[in-house]
PDB file of N, CA and C in Angstrom:
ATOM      1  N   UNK A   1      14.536   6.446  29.139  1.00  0.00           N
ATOM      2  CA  UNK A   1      13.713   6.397  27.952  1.00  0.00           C
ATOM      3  C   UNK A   1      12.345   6.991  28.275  1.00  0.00           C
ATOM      4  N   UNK A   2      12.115   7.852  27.665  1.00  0.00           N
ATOM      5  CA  UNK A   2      10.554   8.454  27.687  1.00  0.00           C
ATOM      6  C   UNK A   2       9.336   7.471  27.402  1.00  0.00           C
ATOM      7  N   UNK A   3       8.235   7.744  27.429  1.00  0.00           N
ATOM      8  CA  UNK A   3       7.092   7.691  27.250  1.00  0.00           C
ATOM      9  C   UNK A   3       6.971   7.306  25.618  1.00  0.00           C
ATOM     10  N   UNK A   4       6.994   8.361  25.223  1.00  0.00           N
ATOM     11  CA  UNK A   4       6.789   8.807  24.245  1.00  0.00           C
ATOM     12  C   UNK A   4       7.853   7.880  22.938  1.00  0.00           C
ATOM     13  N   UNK A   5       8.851   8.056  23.337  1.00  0.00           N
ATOM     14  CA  UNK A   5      10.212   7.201  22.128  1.00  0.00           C
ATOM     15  C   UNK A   5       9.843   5.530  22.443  1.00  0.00           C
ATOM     16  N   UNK A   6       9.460   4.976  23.562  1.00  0.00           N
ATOM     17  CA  UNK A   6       9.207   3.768  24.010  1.00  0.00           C
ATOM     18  C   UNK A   6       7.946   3.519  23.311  1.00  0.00           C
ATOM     19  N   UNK A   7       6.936   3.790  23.003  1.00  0.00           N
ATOM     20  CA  UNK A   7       5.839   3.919  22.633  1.00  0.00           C
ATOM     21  C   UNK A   7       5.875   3.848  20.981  1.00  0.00           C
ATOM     22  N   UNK A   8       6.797   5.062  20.272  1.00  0.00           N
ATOM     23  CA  UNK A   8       7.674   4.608  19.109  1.00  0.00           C
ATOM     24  C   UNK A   8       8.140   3.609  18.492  1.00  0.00           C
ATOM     25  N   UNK A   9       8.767   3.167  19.304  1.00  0.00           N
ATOM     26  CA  UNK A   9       9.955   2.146  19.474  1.00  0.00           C
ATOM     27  C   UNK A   9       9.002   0.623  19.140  1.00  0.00           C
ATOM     28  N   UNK A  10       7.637   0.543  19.507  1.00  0.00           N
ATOM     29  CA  UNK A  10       7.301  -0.548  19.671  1.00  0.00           C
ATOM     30  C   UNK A  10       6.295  -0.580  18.639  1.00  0.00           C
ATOM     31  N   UNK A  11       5.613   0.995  18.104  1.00  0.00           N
ATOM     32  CA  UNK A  11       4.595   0.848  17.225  1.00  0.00           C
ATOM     33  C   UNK A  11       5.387   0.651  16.097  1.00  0.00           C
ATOM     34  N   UNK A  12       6.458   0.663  15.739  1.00  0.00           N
ATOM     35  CA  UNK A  12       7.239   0.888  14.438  1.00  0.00           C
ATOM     36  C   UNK A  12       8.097  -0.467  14.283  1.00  0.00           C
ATOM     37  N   UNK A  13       7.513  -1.777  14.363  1.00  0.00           N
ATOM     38  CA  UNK A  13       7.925  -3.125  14.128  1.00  0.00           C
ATOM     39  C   UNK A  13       7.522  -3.512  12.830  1.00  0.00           C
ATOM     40  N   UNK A  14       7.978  -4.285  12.456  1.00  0.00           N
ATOM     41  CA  UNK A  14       7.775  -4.682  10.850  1.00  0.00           C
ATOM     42  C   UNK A  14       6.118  -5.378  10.575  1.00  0.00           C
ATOM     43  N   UNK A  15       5.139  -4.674   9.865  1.00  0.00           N
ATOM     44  CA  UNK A  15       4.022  -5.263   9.626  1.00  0.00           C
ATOM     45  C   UNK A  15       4.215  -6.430   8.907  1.00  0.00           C
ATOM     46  N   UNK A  16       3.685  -7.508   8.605  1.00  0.00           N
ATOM     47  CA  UNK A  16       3.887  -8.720   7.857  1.00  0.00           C
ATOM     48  C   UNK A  16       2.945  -8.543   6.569  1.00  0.00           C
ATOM     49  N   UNK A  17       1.053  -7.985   7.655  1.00  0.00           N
ATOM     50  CA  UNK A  17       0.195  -7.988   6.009  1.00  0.00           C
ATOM     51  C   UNK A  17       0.865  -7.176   4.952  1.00  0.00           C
ATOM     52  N   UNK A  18       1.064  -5.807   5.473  1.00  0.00           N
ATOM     53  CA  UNK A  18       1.061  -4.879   4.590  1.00  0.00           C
ATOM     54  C   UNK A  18       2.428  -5.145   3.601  1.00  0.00           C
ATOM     55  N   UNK A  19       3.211  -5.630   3.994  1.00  0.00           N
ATOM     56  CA  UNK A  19       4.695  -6.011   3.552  1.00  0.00           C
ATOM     57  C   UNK A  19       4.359  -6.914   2.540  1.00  0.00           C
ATOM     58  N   UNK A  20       3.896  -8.111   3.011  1.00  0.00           N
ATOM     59  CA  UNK A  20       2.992  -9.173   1.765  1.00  0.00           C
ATOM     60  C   UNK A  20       2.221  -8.621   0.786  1.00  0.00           C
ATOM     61  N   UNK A  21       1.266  -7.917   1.675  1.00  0.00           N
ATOM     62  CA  UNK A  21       0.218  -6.893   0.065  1.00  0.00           C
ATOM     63  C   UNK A  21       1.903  -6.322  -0.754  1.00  0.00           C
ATOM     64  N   UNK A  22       2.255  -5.594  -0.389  1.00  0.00           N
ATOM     65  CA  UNK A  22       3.183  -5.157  -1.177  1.00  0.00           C
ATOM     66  C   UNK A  22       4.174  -5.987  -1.954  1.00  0.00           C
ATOM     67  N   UNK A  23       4.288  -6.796  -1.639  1.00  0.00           N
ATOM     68  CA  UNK A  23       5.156  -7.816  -2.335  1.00  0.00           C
ATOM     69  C   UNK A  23       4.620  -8.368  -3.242  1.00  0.00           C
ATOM     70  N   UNK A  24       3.339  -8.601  -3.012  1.00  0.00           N
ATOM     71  CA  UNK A  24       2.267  -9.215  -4.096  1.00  0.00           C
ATOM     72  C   UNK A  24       2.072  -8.468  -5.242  1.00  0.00           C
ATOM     73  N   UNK A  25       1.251  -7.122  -4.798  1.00  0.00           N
ATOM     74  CA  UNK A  25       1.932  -6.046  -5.960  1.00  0.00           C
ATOM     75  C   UNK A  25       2.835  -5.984  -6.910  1.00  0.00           C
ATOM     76  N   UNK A  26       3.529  -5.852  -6.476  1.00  0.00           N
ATOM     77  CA  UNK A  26       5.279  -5.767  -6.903  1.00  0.00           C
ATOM     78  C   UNK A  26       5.143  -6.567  -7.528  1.00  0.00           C
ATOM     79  N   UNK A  27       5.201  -8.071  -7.477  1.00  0.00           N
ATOM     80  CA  UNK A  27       5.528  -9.062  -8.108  1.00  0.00           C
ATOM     81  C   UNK A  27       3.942  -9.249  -9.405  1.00  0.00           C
ATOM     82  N   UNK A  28       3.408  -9.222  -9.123  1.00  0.00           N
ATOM     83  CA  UNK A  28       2.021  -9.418 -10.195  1.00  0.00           C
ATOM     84  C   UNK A  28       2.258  -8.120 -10.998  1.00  0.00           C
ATOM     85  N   UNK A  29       2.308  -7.052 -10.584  1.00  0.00           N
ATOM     86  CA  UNK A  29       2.704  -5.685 -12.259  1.00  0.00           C
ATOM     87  C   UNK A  29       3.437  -5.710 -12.895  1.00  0.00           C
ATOM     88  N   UNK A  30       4.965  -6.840 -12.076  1.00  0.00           N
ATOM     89  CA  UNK A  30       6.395  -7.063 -12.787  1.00  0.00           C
ATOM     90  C   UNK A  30       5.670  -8.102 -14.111  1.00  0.00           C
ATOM     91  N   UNK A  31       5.422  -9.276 -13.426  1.00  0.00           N
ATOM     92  CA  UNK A  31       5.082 -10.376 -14.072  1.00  0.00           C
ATOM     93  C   UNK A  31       3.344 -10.264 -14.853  1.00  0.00           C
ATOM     94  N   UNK A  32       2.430  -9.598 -14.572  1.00  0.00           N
ATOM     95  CA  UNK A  32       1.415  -9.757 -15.235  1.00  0.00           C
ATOM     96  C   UNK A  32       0.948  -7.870 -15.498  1.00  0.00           C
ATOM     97  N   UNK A  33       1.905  -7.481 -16.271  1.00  0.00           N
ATOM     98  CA  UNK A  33       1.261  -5.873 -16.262  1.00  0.00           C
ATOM     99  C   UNK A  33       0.019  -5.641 -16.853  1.00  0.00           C
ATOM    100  N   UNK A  34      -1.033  -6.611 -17.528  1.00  0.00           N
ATOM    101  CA  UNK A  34      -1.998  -6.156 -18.280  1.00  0.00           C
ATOM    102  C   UNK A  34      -3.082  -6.205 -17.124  1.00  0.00           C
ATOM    103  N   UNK A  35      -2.640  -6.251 -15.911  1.00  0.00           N
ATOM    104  CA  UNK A  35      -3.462  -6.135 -14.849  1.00  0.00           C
ATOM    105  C   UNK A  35      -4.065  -4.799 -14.136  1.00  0.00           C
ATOM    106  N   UNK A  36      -3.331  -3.753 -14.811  1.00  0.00           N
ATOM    107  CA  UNK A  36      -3.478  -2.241 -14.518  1.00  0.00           C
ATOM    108  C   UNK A  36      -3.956  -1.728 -15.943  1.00  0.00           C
ATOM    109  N   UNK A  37      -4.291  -2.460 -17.025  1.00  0.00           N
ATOM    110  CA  UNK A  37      -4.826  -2.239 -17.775  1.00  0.00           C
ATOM    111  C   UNK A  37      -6.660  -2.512 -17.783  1.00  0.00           C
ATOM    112  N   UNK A  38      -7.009  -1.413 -18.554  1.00  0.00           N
ATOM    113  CA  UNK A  38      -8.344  -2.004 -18.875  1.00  0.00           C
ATOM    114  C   UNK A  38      -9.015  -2.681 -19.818  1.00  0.00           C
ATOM    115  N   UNK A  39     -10.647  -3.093 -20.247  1.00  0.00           N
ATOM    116  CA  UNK A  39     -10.935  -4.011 -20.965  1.00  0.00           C
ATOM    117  C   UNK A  39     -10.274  -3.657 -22.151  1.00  0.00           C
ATOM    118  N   UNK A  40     -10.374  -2.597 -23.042  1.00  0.00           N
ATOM    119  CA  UNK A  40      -9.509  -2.194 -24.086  1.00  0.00           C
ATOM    120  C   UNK A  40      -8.020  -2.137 -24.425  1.00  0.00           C
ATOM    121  N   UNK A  41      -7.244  -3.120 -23.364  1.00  0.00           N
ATOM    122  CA  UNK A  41      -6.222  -2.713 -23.816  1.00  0.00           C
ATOM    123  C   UNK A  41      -5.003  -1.988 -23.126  1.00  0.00           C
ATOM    124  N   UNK A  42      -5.795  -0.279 -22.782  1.00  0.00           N
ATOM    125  CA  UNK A  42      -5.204   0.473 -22.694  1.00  0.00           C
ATOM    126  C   UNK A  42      -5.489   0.586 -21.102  1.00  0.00           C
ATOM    127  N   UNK A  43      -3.865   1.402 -20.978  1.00  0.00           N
ATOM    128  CA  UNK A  43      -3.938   1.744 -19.321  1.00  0.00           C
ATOM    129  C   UNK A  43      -4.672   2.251 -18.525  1.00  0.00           C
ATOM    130  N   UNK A  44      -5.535   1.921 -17.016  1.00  0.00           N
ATOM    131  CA  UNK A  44      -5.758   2.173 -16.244  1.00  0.00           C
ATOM    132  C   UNK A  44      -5.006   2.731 -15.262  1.00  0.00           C
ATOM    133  N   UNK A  45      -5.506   4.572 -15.289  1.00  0.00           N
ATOM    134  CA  UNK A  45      -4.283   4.915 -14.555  1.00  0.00           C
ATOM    135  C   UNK A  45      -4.973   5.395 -13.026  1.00  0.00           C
ATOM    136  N   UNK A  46      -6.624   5.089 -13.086  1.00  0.00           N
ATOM    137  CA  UNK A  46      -6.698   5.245 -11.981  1.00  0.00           C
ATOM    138  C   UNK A  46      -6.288   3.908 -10.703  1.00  0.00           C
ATOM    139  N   UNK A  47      -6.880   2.856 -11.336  1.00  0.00           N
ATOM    140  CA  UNK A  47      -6.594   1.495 -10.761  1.00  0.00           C
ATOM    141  C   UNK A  47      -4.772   1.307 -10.631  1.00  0.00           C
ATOM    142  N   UNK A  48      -4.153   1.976 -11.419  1.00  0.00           N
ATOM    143  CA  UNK A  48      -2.277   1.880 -11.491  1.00  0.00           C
ATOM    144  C   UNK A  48      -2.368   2.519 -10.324  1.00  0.00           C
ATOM    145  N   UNK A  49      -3.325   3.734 -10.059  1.00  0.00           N
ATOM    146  CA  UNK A  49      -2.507   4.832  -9.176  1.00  0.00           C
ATOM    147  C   UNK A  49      -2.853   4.119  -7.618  1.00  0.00           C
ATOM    148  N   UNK A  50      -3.825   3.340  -7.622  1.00  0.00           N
ATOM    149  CA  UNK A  50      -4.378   3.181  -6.122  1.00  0.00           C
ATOM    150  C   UNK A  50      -3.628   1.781  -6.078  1.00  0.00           C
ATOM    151  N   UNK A  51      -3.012   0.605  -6.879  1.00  0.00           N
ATOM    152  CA  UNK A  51      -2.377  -0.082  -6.516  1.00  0.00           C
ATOM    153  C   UNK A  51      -0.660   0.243  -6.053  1.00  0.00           C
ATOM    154  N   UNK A  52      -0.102   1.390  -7.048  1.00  0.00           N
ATOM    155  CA  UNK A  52       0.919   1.975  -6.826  1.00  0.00           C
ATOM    156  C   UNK A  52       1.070   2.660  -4.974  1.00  0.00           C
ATOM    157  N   UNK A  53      -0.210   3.250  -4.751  1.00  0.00           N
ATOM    158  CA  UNK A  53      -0.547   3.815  -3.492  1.00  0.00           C
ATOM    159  C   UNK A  53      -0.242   2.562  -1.947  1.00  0.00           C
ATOM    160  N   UNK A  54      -1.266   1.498  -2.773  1.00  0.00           N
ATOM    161  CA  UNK A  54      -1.307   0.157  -2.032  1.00  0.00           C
ATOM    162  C   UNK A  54       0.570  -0.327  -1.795  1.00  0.00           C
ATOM    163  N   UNK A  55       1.085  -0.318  -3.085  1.00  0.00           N
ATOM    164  CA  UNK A  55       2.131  -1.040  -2.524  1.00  0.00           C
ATOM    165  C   UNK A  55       3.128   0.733  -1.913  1.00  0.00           C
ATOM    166  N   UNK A  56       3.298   1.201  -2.267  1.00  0.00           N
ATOM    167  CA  UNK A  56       3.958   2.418  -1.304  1.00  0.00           C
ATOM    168  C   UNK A  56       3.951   2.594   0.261  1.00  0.00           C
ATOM    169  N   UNK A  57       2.339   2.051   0.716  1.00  0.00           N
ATOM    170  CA  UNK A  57       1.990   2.529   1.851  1.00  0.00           C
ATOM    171  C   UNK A  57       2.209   0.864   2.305  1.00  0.00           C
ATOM    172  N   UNK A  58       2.264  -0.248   1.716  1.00  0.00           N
ATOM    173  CA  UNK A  58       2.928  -1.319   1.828  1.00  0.00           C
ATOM    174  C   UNK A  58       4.006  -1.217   2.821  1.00  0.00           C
ATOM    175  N   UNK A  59       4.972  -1.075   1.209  1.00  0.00           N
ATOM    176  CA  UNK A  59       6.292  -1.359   1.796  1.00  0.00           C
ATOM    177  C   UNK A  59       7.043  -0.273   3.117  1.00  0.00           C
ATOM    178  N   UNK A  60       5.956   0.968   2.822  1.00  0.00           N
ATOM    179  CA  UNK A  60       6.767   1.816   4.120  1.00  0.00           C
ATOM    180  C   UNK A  60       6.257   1.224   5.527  1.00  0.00           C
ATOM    181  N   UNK A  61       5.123   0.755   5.595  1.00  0.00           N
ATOM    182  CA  UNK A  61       4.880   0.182   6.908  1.00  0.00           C
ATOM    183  C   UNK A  61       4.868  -1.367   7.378  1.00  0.00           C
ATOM    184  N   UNK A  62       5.107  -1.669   5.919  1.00  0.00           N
ATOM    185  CA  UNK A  62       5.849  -3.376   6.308  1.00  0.00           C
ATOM    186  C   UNK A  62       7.277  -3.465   6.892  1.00  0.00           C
ATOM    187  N   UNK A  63       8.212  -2.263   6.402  1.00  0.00           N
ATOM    188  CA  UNK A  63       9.625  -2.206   7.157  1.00  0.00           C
ATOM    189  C   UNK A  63       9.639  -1.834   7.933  1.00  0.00           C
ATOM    190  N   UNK A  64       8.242  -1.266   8.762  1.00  0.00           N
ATOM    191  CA  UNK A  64       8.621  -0.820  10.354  1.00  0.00           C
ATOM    192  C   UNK A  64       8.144   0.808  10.480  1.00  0.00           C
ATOM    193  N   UNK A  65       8.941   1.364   9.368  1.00  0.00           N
ATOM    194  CA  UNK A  65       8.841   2.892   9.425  1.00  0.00           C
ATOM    195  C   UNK A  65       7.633   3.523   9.781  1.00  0.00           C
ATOM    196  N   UNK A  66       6.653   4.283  10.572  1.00  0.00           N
ATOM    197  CA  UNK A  66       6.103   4.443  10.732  1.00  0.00           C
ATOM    198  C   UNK A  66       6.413   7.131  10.879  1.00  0.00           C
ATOM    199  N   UNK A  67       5.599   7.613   9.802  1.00  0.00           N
ATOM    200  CA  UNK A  67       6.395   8.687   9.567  1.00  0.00           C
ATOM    201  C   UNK A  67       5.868   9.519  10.863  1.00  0.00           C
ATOM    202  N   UNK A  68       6.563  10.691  11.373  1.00  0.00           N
ATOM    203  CA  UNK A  68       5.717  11.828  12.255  1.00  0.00           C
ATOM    204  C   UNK A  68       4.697  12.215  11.931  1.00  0.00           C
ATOM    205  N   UNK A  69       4.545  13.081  10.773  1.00  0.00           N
ATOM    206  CA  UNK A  69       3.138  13.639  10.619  1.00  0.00           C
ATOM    207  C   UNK A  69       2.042  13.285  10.387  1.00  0.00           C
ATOM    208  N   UNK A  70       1.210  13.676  10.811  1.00  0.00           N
ATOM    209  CA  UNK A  70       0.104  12.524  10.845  1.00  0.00           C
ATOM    210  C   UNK A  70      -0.304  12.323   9.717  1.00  0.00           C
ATOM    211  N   UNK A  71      -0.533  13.185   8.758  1.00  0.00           N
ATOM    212  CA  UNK A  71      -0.936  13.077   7.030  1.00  0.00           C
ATOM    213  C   UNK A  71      -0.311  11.912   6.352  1.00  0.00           C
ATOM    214  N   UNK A  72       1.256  11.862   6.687  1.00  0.00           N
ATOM    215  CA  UNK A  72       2.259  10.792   6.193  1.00  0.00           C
ATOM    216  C   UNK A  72       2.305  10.164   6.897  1.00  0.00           C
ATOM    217  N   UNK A  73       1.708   9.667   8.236  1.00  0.00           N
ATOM    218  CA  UNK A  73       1.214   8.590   8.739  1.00  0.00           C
ATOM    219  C   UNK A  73       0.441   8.310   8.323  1.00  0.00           C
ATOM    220  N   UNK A  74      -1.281   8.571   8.036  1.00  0.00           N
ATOM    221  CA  UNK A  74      -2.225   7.773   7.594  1.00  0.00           C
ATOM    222  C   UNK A  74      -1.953   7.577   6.353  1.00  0.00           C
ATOM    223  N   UNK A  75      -1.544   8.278   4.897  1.00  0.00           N
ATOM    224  CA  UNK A  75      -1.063   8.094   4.119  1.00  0.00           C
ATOM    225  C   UNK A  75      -0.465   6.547   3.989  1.00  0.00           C
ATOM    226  N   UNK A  76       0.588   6.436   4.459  1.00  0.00           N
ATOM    227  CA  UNK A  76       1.272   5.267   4.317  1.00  0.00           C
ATOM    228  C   UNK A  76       1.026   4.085   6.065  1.00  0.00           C
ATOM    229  N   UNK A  77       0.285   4.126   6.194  1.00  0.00           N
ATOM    230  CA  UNK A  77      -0.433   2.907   7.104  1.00  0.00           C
ATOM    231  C   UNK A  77      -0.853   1.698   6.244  1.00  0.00           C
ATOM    232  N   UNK A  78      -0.945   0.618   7.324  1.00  0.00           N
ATOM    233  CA  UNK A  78      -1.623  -0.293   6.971  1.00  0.00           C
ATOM    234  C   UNK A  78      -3.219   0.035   6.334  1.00  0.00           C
ATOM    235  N   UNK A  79      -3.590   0.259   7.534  1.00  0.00           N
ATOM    236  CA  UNK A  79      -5.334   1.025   6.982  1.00  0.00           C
ATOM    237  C   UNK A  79      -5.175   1.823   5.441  1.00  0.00           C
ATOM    238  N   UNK A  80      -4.151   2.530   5.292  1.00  0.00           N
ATOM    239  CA  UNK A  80      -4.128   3.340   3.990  1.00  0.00           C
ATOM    240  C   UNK A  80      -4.079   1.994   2.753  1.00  0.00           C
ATOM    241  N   UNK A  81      -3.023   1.128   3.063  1.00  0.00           N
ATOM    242  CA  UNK A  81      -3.162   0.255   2.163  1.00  0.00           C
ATOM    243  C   UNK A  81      -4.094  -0.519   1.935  1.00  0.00           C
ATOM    244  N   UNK A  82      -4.946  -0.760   2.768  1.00  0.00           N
ATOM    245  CA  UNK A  82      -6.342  -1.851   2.689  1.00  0.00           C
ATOM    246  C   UNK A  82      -7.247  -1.217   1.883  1.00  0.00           C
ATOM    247  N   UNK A  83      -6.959   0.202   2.498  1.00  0.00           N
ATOM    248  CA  UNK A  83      -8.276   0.949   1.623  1.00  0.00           C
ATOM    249  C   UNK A  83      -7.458   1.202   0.143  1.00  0.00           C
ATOM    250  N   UNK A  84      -6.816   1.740  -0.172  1.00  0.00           N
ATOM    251  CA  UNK A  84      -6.033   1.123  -1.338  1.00  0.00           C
ATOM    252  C   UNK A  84      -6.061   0.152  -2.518  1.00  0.00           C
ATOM    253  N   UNK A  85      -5.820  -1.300  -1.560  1.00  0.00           N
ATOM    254  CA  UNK A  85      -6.615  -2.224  -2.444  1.00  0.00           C
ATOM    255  C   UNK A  85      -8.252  -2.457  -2.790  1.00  0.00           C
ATOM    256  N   UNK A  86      -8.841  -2.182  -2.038  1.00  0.00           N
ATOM    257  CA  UNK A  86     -10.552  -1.665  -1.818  1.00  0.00           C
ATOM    258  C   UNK A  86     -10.420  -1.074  -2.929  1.00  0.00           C
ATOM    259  N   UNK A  87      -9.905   0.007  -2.886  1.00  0.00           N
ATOM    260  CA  UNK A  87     -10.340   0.721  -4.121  1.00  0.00           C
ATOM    261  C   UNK A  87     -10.250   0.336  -5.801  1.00  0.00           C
ATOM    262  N   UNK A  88      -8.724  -0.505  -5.258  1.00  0.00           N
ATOM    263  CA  UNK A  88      -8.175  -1.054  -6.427  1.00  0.00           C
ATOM    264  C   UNK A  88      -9.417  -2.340  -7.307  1.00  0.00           C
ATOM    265  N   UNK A  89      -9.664  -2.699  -6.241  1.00  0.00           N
ATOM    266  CA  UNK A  89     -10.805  -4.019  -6.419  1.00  0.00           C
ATOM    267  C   UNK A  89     -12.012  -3.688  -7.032  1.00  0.00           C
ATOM    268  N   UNK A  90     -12.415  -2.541  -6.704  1.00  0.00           N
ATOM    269  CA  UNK A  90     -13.760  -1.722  -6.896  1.00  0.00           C
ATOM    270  C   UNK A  90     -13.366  -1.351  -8.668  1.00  0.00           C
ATOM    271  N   UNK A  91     -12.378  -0.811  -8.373  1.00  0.00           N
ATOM    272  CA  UNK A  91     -12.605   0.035 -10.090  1.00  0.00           C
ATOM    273  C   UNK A  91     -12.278  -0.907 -11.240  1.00  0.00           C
ATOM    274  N   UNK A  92     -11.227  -2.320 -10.547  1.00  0.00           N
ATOM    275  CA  UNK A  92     -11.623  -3.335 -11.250  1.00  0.00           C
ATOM    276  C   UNK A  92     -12.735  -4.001 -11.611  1.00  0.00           C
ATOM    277  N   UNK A  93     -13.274  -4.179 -11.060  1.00  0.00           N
ATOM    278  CA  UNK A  93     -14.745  -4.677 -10.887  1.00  0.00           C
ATOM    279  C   UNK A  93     -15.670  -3.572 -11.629  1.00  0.00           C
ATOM    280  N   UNK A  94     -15.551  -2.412 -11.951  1.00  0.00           N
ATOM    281  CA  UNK A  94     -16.267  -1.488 -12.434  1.00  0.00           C
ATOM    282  C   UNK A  94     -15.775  -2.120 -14.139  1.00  0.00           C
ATOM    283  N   UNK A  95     -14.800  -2.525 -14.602  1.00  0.00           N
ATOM    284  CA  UNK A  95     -14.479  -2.786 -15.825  1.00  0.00           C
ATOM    285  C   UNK A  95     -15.389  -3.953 -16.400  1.00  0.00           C
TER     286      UNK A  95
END
């Protein structure tokens, strides 16, 4: 076994936060969708898009998967999802 696949092998274990953020997600847009909405009513599609982001980069690095390229690595990281919800929080809070 290389260096390199061993090294793989161990960074690519199932995250718990990011898996939970994502689950949380998931389950609060199923059950409370007026939460991606704004004060009026109507959809928030920037706040949809960065929670949608949040749980994506969730669930790919809560199952372990961790991708080659580095773009679609930071993309879908833990760190991607934190900042994610950050953002999500912020533009809520802007409403």
């Amino acid at each position: 076994m290389t260096a390199q696949s061993k090294a793989e092998r161990t960074s690519s274990r199932t995250h718990l936060p990011s898996l939970a953020a994502a689950l949380i997600i998931m389950l609060m847009g199923t059950l409370y969708p007026p939460l991606m909405a704004n004060a009026a009513g109507q959809a928030d599609h920037g706040l949809a898009m960065s929670l949608f982001w949040a749980m994506s980069a969730g669930f790919v690095r809560g199952v372990g998967f961790v991708p080659r390229a580095p773009a679609w690595r930071w993309l879908f990281s833990g760190g991607a999802c934190a900042v994610a919800l950050a953002l999500a929080a912020f533009l809520k809070l802007l409403q």
